[in-house]
N, C-alpha and C. Protein backbone atom coordinates (compact mmCIF):
# COMPACT_ATOMS: atom_id res chain seq x y z
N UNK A 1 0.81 -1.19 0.00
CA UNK A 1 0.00 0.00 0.00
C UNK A 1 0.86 1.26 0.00
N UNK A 2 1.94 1.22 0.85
CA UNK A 2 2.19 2.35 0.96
C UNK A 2 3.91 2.34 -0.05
N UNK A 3 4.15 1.58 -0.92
CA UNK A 3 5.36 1.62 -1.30
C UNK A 3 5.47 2.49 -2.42
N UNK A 4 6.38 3.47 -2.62
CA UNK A 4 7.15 4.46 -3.10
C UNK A 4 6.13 3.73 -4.64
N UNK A 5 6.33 3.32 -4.99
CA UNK A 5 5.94 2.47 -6.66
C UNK A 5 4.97 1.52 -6.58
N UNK A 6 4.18 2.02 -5.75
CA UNK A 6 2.81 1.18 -5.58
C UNK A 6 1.64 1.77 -6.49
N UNK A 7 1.17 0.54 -6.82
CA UNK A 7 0.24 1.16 -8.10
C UNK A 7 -0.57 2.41 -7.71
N UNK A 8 -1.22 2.05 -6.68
CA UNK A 8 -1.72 3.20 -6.09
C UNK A 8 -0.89 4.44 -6.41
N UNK A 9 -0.46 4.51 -5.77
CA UNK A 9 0.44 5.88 -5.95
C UNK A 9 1.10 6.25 -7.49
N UNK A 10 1.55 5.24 -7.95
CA UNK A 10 2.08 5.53 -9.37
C UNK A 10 0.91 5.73 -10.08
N UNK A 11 0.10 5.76 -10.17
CA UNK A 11 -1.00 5.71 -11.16
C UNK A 11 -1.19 7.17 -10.75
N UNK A 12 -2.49 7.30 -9.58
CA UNK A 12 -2.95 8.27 -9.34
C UNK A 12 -2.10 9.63 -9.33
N UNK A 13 -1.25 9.77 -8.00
CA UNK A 13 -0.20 10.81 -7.86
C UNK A 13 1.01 10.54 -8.40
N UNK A 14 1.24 10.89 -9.81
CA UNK A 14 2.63 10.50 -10.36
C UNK A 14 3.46 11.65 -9.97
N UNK A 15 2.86 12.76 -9.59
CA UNK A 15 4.27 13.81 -9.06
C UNK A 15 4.53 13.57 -7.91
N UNK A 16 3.92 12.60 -6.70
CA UNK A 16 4.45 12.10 -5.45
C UNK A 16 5.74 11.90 -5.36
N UNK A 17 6.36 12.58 -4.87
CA UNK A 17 8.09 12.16 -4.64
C UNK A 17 7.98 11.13 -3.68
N UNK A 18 8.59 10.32 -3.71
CA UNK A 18 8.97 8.87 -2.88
C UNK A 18 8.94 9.46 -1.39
N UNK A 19 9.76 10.34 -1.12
CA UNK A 19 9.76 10.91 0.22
C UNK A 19 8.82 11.35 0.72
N UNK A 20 7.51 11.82 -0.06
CA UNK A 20 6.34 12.73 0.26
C UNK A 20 5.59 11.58 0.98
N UNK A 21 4.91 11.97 2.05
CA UNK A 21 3.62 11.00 3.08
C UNK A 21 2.44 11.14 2.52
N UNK A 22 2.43 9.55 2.25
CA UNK A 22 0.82 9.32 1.78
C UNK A 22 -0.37 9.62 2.82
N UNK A 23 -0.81 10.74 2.18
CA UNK A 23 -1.96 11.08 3.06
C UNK A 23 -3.34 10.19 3.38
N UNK A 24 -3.76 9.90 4.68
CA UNK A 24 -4.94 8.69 4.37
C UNK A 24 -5.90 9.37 5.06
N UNK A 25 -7.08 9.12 4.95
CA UNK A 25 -8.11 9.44 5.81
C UNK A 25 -9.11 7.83 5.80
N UNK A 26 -9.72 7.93 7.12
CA UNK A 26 -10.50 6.81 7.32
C UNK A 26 -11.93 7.00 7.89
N UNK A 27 -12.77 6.15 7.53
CA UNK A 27 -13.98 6.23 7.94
C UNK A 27 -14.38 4.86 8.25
N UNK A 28 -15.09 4.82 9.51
CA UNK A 28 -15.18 3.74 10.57
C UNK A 28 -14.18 3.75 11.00
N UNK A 29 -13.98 4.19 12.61
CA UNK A 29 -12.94 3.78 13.61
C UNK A 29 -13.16 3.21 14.77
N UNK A 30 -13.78 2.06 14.33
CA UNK A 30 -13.75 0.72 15.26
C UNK A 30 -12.50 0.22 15.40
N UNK A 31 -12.42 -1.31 16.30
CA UNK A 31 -11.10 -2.29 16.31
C UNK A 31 -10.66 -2.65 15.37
N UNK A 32 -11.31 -2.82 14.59
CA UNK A 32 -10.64 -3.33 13.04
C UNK A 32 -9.60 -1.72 12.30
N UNK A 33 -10.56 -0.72 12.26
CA UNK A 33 -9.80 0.40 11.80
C UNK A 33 -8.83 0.96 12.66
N UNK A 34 -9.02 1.08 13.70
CA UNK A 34 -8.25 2.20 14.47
C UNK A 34 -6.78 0.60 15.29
N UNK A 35 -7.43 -0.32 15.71
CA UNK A 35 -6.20 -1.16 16.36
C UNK A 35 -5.28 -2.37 15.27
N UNK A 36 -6.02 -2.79 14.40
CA UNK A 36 -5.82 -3.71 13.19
C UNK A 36 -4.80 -2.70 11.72
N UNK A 37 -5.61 -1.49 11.29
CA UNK A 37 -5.17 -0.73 10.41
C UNK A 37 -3.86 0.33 11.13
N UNK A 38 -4.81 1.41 11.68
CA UNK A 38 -4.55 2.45 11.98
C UNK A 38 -2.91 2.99 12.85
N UNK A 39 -3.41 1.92 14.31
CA UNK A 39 -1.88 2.20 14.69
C UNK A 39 -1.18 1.25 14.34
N UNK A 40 -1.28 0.68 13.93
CA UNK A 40 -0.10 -0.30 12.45
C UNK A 40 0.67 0.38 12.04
N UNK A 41 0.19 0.97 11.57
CA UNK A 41 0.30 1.78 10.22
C UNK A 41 1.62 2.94 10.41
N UNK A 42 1.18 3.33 11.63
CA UNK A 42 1.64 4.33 12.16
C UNK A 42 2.91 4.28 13.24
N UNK A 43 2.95 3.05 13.54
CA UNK A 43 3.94 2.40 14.30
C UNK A 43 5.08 2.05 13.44
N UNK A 44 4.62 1.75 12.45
CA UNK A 44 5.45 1.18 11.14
C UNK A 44 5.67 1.65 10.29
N UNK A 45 5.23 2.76 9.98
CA UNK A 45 5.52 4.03 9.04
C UNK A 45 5.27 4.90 8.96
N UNK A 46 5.66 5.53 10.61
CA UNK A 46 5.40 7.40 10.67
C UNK A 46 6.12 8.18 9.43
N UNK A 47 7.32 7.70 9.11
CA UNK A 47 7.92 8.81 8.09
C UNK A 47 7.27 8.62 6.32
N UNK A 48 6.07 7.41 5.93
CA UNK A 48 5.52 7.61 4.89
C UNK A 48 4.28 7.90 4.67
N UNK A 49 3.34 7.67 5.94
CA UNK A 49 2.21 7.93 6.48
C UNK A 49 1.64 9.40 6.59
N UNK A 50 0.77 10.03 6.70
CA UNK A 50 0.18 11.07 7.41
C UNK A 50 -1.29 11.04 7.57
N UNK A 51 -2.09 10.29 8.69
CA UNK A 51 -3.44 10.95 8.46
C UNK A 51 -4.13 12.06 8.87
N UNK A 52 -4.50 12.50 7.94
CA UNK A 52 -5.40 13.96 7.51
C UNK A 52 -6.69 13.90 8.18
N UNK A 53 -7.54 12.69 8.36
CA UNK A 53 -9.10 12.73 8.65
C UNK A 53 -9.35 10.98 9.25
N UNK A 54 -10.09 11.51 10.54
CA UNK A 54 -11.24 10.37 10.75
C UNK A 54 -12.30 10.46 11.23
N UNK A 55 -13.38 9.72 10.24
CA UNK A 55 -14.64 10.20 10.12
C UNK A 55 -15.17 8.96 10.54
N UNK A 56 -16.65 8.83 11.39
CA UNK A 56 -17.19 7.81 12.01
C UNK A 56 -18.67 8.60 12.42
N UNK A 57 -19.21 7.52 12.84
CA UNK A 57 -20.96 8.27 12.91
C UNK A 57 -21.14 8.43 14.79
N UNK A 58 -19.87 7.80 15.13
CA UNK A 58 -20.01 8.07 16.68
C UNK A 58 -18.61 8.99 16.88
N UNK A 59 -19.00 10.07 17.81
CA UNK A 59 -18.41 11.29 17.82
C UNK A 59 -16.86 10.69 18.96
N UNK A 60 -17.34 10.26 20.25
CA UNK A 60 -16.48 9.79 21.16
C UNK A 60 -15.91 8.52 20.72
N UNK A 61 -16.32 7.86 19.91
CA UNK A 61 -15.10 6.54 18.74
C UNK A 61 -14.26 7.40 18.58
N UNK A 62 -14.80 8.18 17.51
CA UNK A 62 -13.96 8.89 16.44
C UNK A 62 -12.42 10.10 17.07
N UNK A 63 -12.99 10.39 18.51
CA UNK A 63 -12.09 10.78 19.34
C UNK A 63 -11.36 10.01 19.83
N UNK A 64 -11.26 8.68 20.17
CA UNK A 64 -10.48 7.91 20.87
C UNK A 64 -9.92 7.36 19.72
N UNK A 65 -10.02 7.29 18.63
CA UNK A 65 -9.68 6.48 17.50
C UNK A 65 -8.11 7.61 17.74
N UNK A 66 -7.92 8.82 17.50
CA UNK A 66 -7.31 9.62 16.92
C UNK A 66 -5.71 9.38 18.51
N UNK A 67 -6.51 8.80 19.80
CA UNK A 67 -5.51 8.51 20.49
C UNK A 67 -4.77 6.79 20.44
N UNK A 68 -5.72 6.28 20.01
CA UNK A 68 -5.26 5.20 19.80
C UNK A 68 -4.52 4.95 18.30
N UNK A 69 -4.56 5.70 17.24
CA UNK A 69 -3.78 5.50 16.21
C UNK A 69 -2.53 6.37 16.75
N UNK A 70 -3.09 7.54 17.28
CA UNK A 70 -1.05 8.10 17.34
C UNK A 70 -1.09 9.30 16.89
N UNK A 71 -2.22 9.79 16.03
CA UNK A 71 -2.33 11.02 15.27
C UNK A 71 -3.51 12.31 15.70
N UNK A 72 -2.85 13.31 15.16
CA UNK A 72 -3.73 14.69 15.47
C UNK A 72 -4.49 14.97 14.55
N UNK A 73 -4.77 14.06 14.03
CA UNK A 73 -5.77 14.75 12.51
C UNK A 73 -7.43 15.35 12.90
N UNK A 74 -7.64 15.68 11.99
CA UNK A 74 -9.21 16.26 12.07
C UNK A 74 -10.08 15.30 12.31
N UNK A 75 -10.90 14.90 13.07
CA UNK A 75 -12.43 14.05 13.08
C UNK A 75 -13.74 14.74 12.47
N UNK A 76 -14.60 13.68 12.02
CA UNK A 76 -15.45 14.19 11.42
C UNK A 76 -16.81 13.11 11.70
N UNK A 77 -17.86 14.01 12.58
CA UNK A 77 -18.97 12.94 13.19
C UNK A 77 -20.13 13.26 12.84
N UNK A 78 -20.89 12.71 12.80
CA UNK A 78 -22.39 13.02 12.72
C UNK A 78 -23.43 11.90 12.65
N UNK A 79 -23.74 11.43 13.01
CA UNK A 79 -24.75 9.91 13.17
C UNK A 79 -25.98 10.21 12.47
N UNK A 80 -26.54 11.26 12.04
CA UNK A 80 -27.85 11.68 11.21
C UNK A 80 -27.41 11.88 10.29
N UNK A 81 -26.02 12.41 9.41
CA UNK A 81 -26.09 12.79 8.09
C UNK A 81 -24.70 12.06 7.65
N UNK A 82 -24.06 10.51 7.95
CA UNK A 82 -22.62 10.65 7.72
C UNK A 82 -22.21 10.59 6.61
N UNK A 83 -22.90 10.81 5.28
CA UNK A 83 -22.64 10.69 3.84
C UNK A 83 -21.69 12.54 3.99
N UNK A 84 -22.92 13.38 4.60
CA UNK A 84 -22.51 15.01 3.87
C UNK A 84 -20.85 15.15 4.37
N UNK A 85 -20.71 14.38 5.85
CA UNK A 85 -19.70 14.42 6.92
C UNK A 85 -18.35 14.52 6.28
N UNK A 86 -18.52 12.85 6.00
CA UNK A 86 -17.66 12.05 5.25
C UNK A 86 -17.58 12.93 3.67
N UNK A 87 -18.06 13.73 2.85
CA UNK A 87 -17.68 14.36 2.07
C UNK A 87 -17.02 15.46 2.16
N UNK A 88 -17.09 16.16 3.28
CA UNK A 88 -16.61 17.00 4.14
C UNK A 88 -15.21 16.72 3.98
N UNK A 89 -14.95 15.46 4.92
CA UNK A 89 -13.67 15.15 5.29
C UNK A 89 -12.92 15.22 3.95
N UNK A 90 -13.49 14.40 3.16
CA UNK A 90 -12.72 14.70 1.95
C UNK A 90 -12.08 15.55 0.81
N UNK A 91 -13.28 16.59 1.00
CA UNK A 91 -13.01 17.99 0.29
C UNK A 91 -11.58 19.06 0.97
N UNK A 92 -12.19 18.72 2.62
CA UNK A 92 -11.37 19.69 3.07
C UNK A 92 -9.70 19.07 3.62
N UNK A 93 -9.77 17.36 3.63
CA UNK A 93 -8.36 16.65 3.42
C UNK A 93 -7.79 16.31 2.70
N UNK A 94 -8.47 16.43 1.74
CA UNK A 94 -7.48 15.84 0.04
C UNK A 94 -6.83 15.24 0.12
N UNK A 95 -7.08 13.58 0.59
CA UNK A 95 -6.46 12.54 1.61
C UNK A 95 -6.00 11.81 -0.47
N UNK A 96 -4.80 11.22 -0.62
CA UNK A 96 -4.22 10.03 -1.33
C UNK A 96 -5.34 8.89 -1.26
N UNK A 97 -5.78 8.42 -0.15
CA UNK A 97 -6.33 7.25 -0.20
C UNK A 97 -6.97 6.90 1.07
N UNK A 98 -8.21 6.37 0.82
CA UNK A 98 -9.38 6.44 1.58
C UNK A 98 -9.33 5.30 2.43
N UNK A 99 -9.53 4.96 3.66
CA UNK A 99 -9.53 3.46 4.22
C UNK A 99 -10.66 3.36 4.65
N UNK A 100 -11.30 2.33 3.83
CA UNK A 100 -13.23 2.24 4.87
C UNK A 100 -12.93 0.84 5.73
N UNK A 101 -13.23 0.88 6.73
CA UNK A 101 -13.47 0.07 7.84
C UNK A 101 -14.39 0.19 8.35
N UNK A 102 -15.55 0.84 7.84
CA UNK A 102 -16.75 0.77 8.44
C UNK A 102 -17.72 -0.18 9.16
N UNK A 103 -18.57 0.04 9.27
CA UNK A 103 -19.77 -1.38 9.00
C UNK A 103 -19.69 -1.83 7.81
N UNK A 104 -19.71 -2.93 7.43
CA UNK A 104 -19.54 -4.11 6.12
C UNK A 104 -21.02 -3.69 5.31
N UNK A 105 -21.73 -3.38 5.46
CA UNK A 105 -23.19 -2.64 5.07
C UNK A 105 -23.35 -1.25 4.27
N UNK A 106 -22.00 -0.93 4.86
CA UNK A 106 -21.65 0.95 4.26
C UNK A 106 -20.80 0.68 3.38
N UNK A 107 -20.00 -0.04 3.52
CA UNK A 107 -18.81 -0.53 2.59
C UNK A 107 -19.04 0.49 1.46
N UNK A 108 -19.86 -0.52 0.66
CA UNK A 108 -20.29 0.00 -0.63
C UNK A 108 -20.54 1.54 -0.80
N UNK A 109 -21.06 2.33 -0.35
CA UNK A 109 -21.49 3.91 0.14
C UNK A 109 -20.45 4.72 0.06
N UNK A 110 -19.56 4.13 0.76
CA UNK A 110 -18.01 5.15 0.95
C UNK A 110 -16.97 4.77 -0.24
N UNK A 111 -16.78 3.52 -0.51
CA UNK A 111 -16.05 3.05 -2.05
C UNK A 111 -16.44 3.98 -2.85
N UNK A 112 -18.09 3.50 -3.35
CA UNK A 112 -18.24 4.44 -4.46
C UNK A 112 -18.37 5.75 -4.68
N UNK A 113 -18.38 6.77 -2.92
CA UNK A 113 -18.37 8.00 -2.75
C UNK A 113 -17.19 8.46 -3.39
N UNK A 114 -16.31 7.92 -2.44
CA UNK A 114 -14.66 7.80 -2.57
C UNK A 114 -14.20 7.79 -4.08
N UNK A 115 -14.56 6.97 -4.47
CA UNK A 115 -13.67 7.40 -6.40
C UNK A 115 -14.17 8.03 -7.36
N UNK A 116 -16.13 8.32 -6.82
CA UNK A 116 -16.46 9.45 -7.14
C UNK A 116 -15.86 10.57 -6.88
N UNK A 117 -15.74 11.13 -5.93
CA UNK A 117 -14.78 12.27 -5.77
C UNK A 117 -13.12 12.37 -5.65
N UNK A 118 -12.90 11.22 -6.71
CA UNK A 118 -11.18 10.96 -7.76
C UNK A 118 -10.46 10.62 -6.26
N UNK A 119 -10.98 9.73 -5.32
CA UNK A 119 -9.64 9.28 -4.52
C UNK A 119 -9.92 7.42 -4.17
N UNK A 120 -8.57 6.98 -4.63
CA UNK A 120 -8.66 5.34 -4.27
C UNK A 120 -8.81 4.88 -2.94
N UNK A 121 -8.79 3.74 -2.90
CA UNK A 121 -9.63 2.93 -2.10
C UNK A 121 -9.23 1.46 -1.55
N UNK A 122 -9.15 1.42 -0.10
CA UNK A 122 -8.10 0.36 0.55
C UNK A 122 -9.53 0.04 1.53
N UNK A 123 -10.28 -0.78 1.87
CA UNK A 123 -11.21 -1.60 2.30
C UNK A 123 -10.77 -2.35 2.63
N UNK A 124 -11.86 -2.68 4.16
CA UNK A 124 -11.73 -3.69 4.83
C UNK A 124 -12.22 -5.02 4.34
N UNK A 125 -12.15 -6.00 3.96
CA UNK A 125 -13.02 -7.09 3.70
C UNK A 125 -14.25 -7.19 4.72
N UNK A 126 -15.65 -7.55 4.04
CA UNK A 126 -15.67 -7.90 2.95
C UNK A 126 -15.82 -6.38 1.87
N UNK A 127 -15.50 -6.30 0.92
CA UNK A 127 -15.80 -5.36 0.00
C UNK A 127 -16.87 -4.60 0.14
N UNK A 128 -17.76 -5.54 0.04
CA UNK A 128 -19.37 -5.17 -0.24
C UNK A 128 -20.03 -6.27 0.26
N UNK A 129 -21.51 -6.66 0.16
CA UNK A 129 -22.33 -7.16 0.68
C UNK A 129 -23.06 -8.31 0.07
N UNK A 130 -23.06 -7.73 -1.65
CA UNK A 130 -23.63 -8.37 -2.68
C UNK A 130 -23.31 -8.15 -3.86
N UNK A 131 -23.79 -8.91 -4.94
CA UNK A 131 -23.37 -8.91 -6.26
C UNK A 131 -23.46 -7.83 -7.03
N UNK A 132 -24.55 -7.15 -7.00
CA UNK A 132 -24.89 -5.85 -7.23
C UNK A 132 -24.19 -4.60 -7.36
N UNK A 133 -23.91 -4.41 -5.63
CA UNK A 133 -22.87 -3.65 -5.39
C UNK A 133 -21.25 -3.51 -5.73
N UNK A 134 -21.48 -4.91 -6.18
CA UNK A 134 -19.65 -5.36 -6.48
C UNK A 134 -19.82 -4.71 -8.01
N UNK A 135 -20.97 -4.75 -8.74
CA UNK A 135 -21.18 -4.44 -9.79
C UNK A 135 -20.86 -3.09 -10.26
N UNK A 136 -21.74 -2.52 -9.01
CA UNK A 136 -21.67 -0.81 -8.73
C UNK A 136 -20.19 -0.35 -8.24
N UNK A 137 -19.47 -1.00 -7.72
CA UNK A 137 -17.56 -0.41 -7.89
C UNK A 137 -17.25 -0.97 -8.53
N UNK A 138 -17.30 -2.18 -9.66
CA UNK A 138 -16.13 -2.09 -10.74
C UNK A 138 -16.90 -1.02 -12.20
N UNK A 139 -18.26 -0.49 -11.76
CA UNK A 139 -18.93 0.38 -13.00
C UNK A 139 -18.06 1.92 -12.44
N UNK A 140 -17.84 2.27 -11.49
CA UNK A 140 -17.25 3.43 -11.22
C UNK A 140 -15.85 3.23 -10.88
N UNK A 141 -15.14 2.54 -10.68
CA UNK A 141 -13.94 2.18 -11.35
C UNK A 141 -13.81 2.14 -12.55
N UNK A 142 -14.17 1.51 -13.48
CA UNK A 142 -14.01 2.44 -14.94
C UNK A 142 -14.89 3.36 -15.42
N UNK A 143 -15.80 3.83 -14.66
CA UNK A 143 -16.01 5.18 -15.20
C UNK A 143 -15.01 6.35 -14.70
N UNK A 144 -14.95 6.20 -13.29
CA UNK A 144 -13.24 7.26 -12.55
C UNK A 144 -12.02 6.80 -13.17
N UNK A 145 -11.77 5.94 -13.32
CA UNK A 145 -9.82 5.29 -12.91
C UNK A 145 -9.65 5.22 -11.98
N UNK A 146 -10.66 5.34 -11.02
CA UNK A 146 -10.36 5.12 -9.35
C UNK A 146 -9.61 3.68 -9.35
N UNK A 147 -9.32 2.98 -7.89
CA UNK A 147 -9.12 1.91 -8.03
C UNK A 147 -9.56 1.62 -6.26
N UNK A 148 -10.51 0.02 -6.48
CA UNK A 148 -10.68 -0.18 -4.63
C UNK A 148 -9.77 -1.35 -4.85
N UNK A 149 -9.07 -1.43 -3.40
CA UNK A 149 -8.45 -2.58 -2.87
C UNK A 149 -8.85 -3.33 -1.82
N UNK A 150 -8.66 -4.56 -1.70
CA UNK A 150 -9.53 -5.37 -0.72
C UNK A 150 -8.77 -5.73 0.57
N UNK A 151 -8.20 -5.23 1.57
CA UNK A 151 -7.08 -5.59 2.31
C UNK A 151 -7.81 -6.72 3.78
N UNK A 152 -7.09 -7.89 3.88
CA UNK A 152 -7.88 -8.77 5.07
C UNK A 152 -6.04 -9.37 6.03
N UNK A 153 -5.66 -8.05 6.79
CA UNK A 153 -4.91 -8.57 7.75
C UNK A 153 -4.57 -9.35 8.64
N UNK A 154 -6.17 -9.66 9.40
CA UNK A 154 -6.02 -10.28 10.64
C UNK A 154 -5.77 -11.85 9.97
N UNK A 155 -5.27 -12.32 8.86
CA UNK A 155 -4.87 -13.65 8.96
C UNK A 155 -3.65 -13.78 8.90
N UNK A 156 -2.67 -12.76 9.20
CA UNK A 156 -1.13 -12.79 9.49
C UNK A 156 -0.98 -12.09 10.73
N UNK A 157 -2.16 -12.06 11.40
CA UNK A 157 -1.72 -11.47 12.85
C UNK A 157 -1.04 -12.76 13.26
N UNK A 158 0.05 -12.33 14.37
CA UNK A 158 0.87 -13.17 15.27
C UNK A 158 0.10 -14.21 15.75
N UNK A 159 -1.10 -14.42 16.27
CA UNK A 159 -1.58 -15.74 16.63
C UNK A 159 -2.11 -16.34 15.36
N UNK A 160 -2.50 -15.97 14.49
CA UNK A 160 -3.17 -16.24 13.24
C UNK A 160 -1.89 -17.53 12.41
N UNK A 161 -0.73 -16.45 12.84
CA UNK A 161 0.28 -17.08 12.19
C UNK A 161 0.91 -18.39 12.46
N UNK A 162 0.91 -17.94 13.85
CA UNK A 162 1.80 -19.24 15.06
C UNK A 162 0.50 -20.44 14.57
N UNK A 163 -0.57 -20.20 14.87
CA UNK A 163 -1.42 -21.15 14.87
C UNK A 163 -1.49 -22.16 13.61
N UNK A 164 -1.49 -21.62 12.37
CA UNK A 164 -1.10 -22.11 10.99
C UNK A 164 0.24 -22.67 11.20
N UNK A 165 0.98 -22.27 11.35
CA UNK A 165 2.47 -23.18 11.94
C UNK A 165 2.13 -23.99 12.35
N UNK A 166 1.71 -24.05 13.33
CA UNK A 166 1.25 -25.52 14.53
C UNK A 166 0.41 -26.14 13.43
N UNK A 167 -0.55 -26.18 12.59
CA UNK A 167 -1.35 -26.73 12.27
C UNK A 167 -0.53 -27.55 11.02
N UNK A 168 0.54 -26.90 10.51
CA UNK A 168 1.11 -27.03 8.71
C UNK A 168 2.42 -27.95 9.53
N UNK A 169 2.80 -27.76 10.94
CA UNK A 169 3.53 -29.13 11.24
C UNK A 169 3.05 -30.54 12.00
């Protein structure tokens, strides 16, 4: 995701200098986003990293998210309107690349928001929900050049791993 010559980046931002921090913003900052993604991320690559925005429909998540990843970025809440929110975040972060970790239900909502308004796309599994919808991001993927990615970590977490060991001897 985050490598100097990652499609992502080569495609979209070709004037990105290698040294420049990929800006991310995220929406949903639950355990999966904020302890699985977030301070990962950030533990492991403060000097290529920067997040700009996290947006969530619960206001006090979305605050603790921002101590538990490591970062000072902007939050962005609202539980009655989180489509306008979450467009918000985006206009006013001009984030590289979007991370939805949402509810698995929204998935779809924020993908296709997201490359509607020209920024790619790193998702939590599952993608989407249904066939339909899978339909509806690869139709706006080639209508943008956006691009979504499907990322599923927790099966190289450390117990994930050891355990497959034990099992493969």
């Amino acid at each position: 995701m985050i490598h100097p010559l990652s499609e992502v980046q080569a495609k979209v931002k070709p004037t990105i200098h290698p040294a420049a921090k990929l800006k991310l913003a995220m929406v949903g900052t639950g355990s999966r986003g904020t302890s699985m993604w977030g301070r990962d991320l950030m533990r492991r690559y403060p000097d290529r990293i920067e997040f700009v925005g996290l947006c969530d429909t619960n206001p006090g998540r979305v605050e603790a998210a921002k101590e538990i990843i490591g970062t000072n970025c902007r939050t962005y809440s609202d539980l009655n309107n989180p489509m306008p929110v979450f467009e918000k975040m985006i206009a006013e972060t001009k984030p590289d690349l979007v991370m939805v970790t949402s509810v698995d239900a929204t998935h779809n909502d924020y993908i296709v928001r997201s490359m509607e308004l020209g920024v790619n796309v790193l998702t939590e599994k599952p993608m989407t929900t249904d066939e339909k919808k899978v339909q509806q991001i690869l139709d706006v993927e080639q209508r943008t050049g956006m691009k979504t990615r499907v990322g599923h970590n927790a099966r190289y977490s450390p117990h994930c791993s050891r355990l497959w060991e034990l099992l493969r001897a």
